[in-house]
N, C-alpha and C. Protein backbone atom coordinates (compact mmCIF):
# COMPACT_ATOMS: atom_id res chain seq x y z
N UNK A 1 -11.19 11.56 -52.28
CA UNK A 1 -10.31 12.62 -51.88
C UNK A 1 -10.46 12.91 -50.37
N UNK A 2 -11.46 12.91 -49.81
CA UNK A 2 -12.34 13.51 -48.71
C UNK A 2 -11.38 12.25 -47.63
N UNK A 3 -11.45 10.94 -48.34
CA UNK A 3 -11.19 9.50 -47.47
C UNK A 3 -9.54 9.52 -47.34
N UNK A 4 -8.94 10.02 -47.93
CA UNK A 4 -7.27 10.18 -48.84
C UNK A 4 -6.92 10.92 -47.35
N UNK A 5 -7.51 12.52 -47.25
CA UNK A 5 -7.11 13.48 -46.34
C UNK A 5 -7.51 13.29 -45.10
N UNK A 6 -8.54 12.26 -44.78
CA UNK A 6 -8.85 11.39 -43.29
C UNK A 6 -7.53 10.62 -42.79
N UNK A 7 -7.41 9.88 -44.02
CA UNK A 7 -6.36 8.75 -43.70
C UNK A 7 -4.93 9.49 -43.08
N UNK A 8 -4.64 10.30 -43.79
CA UNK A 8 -3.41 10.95 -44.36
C UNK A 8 -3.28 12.19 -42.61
N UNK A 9 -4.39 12.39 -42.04
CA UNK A 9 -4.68 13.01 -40.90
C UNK A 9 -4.75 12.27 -39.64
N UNK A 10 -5.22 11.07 -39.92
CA UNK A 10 -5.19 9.70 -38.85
C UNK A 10 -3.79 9.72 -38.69
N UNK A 11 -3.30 9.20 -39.94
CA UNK A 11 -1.48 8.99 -39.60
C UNK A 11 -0.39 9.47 -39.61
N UNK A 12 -1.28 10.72 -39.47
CA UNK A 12 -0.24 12.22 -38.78
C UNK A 12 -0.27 12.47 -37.54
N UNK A 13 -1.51 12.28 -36.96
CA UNK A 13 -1.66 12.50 -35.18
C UNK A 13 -1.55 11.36 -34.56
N UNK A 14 -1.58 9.97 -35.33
CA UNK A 14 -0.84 8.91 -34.59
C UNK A 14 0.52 9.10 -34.28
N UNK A 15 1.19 9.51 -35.53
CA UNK A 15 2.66 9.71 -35.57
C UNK A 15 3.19 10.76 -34.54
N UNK A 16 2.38 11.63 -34.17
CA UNK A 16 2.18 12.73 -33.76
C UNK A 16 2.22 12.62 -31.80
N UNK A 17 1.07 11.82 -31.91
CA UNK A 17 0.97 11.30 -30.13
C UNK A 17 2.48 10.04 -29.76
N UNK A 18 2.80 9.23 -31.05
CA UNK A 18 4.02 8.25 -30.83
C UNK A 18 4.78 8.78 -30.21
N UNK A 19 5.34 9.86 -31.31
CA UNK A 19 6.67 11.01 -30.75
C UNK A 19 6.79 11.29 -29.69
N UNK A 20 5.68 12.16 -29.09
CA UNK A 20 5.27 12.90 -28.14
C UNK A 20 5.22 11.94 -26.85
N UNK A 21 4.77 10.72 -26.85
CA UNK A 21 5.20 9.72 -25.41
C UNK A 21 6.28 9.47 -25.16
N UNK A 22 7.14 9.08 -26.45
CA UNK A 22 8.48 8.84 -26.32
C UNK A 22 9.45 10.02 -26.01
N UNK A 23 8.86 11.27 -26.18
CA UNK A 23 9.70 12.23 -25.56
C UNK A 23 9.57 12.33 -24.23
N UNK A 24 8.16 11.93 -23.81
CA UNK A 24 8.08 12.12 -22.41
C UNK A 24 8.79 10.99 -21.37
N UNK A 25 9.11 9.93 -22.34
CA UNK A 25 9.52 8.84 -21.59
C UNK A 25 10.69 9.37 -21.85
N UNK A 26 11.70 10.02 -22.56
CA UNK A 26 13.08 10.28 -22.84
C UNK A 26 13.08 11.77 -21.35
N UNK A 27 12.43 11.99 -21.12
CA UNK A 27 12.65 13.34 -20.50
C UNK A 27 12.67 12.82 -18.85
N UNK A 28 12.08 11.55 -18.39
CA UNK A 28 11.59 11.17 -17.25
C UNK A 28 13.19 10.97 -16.21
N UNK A 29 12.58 11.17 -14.83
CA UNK A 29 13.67 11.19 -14.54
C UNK A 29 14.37 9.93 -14.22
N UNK A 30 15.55 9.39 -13.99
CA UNK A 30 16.16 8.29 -14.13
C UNK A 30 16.26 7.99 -12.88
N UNK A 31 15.62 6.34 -12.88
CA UNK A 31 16.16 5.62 -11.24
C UNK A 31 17.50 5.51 -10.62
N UNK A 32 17.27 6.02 -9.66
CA UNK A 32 18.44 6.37 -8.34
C UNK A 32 18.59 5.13 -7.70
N UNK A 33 18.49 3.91 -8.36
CA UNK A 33 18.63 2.19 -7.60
C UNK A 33 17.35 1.85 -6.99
N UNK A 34 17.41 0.57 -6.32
CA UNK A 34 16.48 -0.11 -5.91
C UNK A 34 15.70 0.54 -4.84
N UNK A 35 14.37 0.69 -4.73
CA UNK A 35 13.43 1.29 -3.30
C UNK A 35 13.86 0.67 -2.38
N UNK A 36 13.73 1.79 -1.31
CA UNK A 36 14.46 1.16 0.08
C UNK A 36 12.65 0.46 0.63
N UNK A 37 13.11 -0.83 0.86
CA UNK A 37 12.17 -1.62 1.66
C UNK A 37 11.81 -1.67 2.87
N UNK A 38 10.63 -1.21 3.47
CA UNK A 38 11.10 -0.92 5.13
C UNK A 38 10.24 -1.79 5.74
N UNK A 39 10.53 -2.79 6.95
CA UNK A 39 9.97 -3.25 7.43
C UNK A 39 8.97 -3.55 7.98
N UNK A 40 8.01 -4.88 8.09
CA UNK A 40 6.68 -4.76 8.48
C UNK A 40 6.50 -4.19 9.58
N UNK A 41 7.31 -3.56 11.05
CA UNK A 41 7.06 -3.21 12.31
C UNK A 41 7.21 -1.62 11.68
N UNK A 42 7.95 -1.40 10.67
CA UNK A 42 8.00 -0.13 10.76
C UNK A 42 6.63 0.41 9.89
N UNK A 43 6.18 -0.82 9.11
CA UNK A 43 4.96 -0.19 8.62
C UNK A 43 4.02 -0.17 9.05
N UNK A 44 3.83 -0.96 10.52
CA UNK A 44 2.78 -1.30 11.50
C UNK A 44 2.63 0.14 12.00
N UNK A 45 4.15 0.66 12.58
CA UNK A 45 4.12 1.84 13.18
C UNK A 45 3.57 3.41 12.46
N UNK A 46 3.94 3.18 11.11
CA UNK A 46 3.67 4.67 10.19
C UNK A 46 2.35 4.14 9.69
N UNK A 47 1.62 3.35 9.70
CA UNK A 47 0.48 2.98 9.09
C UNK A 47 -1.08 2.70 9.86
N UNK A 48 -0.45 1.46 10.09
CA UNK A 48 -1.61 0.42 10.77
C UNK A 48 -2.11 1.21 12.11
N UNK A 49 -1.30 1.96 12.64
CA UNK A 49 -1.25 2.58 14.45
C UNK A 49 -2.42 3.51 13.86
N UNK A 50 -2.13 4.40 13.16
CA UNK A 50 -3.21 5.34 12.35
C UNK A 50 -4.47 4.56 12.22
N UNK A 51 -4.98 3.46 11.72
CA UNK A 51 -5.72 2.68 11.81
C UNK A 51 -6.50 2.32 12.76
N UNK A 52 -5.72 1.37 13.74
CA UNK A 52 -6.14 1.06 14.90
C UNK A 52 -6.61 1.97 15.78
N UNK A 53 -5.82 2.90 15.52
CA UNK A 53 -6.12 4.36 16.61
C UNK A 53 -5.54 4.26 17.71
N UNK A 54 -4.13 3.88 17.60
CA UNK A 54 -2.89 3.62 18.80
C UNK A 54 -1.77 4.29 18.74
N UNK A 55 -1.54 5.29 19.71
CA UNK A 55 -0.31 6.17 19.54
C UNK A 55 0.46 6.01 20.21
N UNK A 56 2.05 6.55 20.08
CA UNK A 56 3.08 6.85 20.92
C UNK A 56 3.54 5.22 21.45
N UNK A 57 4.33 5.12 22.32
CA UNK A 57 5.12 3.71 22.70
C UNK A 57 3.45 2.57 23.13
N UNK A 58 2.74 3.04 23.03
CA UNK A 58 1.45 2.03 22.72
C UNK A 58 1.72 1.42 21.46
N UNK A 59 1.81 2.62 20.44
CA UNK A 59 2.10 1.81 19.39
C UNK A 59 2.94 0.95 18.90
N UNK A 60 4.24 1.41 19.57
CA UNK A 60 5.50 0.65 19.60
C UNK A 60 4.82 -0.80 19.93
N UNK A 61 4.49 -1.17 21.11
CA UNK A 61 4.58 -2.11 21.68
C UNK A 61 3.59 -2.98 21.01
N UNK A 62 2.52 -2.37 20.43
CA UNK A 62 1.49 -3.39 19.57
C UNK A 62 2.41 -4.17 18.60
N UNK A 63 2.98 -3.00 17.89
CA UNK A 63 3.80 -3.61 16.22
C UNK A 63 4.79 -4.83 16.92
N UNK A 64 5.37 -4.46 17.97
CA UNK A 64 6.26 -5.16 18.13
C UNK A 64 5.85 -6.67 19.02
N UNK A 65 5.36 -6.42 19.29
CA UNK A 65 4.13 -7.82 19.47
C UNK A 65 3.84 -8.70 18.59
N UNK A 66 3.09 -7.91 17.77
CA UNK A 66 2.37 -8.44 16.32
C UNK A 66 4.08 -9.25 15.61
N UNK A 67 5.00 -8.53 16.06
CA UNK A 67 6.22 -9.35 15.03
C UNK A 67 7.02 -10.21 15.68
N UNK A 68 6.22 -11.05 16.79
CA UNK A 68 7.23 -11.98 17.79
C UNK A 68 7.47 -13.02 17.02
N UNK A 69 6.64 -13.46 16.18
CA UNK A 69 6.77 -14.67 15.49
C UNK A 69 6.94 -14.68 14.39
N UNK A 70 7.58 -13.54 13.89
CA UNK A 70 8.02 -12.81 13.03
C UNK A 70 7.52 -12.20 11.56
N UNK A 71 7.78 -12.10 10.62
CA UNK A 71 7.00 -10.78 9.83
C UNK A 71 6.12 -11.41 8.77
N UNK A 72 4.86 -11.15 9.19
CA UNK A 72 3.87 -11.46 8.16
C UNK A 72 3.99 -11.17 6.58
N UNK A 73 3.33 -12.25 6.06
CA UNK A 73 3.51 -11.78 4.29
C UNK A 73 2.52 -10.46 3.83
N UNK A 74 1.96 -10.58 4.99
CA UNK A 74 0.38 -9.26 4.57
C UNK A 74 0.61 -8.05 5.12
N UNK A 75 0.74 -7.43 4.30
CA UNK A 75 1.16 -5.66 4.68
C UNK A 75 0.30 -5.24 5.61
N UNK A 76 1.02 -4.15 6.89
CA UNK A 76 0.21 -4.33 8.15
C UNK A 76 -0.94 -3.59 8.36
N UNK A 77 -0.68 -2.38 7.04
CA UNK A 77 -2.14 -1.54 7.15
C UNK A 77 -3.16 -2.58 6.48
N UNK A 78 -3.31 -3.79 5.72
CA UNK A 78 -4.18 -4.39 5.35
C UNK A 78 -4.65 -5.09 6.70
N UNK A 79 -4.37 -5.37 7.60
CA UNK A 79 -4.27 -6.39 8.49
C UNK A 79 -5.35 -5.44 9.40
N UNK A 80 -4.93 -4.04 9.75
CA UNK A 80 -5.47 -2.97 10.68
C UNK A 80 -6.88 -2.78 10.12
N UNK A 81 -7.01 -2.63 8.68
CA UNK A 81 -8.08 -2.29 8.08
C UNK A 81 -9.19 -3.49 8.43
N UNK A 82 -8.66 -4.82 8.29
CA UNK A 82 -9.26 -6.15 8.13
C UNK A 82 -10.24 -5.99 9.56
N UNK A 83 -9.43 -5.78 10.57
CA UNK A 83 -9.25 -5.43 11.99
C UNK A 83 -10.20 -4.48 12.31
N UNK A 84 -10.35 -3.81 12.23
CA UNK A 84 -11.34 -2.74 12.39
C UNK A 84 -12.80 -2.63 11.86
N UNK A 85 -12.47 -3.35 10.50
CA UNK A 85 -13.93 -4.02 10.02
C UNK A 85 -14.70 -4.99 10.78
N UNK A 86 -13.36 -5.86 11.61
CA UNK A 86 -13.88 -6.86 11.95
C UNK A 86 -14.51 -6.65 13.73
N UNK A 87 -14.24 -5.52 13.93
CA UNK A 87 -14.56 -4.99 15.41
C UNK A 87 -15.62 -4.33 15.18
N UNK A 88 -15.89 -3.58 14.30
CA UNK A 88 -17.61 -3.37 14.00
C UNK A 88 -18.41 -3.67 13.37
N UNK A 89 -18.04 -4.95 12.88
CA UNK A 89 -19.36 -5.83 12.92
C UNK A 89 -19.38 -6.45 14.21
N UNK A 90 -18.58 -6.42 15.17
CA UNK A 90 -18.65 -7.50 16.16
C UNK A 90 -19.60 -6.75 17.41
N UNK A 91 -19.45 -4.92 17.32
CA UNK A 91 -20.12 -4.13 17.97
C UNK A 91 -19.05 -3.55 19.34
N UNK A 92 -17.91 -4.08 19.06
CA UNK A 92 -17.08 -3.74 20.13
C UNK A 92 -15.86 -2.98 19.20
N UNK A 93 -16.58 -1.90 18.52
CA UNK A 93 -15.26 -0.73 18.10
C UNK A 93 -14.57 -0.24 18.71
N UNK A 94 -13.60 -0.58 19.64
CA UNK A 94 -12.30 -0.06 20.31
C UNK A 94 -11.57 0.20 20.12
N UNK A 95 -10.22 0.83 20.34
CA UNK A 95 -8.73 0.65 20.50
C UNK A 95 -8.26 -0.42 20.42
N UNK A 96 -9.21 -1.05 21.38
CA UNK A 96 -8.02 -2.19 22.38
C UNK A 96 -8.45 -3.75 21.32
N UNK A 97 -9.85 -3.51 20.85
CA UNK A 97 -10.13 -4.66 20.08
C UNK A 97 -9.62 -4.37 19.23
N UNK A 98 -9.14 -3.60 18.55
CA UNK A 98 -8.42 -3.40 17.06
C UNK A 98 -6.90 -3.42 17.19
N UNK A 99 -6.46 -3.95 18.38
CA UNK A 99 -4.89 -3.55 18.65
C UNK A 99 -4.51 -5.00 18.95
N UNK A 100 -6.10 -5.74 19.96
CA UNK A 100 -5.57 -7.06 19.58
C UNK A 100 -5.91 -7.86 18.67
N UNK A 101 -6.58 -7.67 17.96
CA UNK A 101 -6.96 -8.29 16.14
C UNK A 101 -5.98 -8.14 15.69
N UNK A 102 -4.56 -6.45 15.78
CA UNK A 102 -3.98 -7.03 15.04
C UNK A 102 -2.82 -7.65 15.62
N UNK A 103 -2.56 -7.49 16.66
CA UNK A 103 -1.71 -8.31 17.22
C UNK A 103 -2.28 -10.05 16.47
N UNK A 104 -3.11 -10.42 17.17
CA UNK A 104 -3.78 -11.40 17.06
C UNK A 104 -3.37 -12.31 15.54
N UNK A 105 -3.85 -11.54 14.51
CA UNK A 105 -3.84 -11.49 12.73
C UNK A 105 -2.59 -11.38 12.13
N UNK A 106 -1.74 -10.61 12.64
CA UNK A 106 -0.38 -10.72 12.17
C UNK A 106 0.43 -11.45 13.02
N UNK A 107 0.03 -12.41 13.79
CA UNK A 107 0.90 -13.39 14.45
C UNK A 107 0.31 -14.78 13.88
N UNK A 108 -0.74 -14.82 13.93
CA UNK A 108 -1.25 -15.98 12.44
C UNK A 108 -1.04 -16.10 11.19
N UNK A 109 -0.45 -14.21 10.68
CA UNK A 109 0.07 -14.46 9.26
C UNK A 109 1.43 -14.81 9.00
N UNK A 110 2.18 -14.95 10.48
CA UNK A 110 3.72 -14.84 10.44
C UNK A 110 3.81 -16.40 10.02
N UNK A 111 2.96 -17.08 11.06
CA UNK A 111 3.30 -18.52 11.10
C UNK A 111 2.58 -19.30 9.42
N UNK A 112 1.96 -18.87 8.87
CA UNK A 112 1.84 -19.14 7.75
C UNK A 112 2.67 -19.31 6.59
């Protein structure tokens, strides 16, 4: 009896949590079309600059550097991050070493 009213309680709050996702998936709000995709210079600029620690038309001019040979497959805050790791282990944590790493890194990932 004891095993009857376990069971019978299991596959009431299964039934119970089923419902209850599928309402939440029925309630969600509905996609407005495809994400707008924004470019690797523009993500150099809202991202990677933060990173590097390069502001204002400095920054401009890094991203747009970094994309002469045009747009890397590797998203640019990964590239900044890579970059900055790679300037302190080297002992020369700068600006300027982290601006040309990524210049440097995303002009090697373009041509790839």
């Amino acid at each position: 009896m004891i095993g009857g009213f376990v069971i019978f309680a299991g596959g009431a709050l299964l039934r119970w949590h089923h419902q209850r996702t599928l309402d939440s998936l029925a309630s969600a709000p509905a996609d407005n079309g495809p994400a707008v995709q924004i470019s690797w210079q523009d993500d150099c600029v809202t991202y990677a600059c933060r990173v590097v620690g390069v502001r204002g038309p400095e920054c401009s001019d890094t991203c747009a550097q970094a994309v002469e040979n045009g747009s890397p497959k590797v998203p640019a805050e990964r590239i900044a991050n890579a970059c900055k790791k790679q300037c302190v282990a080297d002992e020369t944590d700068t600006a300027l070493c982290r601006s040309e790493c990524l210049v440097r890194e995303a002009k090697n990932a373009a041509l790839r």
